[in-house]
Protein backbone atom coordinates (compact mmCIF):
# COMPACT_ATOMS: atom_id res chain seq x y z
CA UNK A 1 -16.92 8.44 26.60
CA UNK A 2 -16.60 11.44 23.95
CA UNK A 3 -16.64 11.10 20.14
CA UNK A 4 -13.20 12.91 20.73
CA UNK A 5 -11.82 10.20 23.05
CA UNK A 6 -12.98 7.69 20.56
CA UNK A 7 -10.68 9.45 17.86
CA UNK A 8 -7.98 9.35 19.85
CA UNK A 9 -8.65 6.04 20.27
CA UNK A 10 -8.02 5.42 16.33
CA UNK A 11 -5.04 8.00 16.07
CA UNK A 12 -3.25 6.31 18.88
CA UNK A 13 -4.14 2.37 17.37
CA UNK A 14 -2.67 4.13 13.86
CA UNK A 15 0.57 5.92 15.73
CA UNK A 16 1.27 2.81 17.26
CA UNK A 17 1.85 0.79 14.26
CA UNK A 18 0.22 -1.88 12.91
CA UNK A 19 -0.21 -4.81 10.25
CA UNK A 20 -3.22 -5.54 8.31
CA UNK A 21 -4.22 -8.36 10.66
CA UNK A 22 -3.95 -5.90 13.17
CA UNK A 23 -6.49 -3.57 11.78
CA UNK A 24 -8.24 -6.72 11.05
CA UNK A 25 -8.48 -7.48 14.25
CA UNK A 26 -9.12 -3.76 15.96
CA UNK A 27 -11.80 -3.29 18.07
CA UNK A 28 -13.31 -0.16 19.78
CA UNK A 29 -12.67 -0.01 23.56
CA UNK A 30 -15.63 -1.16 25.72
CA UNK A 31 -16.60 2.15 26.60
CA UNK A 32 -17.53 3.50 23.15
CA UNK A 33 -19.29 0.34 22.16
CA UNK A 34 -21.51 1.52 25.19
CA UNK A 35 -21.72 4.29 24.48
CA UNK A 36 -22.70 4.48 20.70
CA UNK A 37 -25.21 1.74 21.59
CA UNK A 38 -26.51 3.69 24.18
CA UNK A 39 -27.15 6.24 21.83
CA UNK A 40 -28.94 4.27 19.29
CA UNK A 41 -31.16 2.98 22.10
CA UNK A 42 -32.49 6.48 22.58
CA UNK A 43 -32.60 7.08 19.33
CA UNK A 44 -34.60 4.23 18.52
CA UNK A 45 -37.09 5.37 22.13
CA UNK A 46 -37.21 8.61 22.88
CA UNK A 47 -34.87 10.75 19.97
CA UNK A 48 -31.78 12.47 20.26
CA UNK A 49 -30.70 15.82 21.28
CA UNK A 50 -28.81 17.52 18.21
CA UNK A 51 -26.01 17.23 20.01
CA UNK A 52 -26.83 13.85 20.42
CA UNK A 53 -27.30 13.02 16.75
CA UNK A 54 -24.03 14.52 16.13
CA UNK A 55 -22.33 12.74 18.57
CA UNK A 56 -23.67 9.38 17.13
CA UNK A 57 -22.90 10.53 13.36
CA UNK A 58 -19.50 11.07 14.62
CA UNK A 59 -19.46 7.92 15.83
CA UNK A 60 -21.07 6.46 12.77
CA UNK A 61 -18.64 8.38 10.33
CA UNK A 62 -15.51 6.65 12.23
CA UNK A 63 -17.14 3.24 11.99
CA UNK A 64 -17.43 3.66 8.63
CA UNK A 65 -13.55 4.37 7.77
CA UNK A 66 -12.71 1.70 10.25
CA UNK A 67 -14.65 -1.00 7.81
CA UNK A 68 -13.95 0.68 5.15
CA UNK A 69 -9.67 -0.09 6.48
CA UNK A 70 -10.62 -3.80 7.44
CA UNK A 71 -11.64 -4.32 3.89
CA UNK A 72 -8.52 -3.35 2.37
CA UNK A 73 -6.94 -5.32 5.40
CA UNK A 74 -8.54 -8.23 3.92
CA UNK A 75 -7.12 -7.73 0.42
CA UNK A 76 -3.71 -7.21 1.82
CA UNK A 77 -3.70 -10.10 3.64
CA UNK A 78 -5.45 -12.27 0.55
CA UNK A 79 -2.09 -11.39 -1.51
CA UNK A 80 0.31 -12.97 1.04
């Protein structure tokens, strides 16, 4: 699994149309949750190549625009 696939992953769940329960309710394929936690793990053990560390800050920065969407989900979804 590449940071790039995991984008695409995100374009293609945005293309596709969605509601905010549906963001709510988005979750990464099975693949990159292995993979980012495989990542952390050798982190954590025995460090990170640098293109390691910028895979998983890739990974990190998409995680972080995904919450950052399920919070204004939430709000959306409050006003109904």
């Amino acid at each position: 699994m590449s940071a790039m696939r995991a984008y695409e992953e995100i374009v293609d769940f945005i293309a596709a149309g969605t509601t905010p329960d549906g963001v709510i309710a988005y979750q990464p394929s099975k693949a990159a949750k292995m993979r980012v936690a495989d990542l952390i793990y050798q982190e954590k053990t025995v460090g990170l190549s640098p293109e390691e560390k910028s895979e998983l800050d890739y990974y990190m920065h998409l995680e972080h625009i995904i919450r950052l969407a399920k919070a204004r989900a939430h709000k959306f979804v409050a006003h109904e």
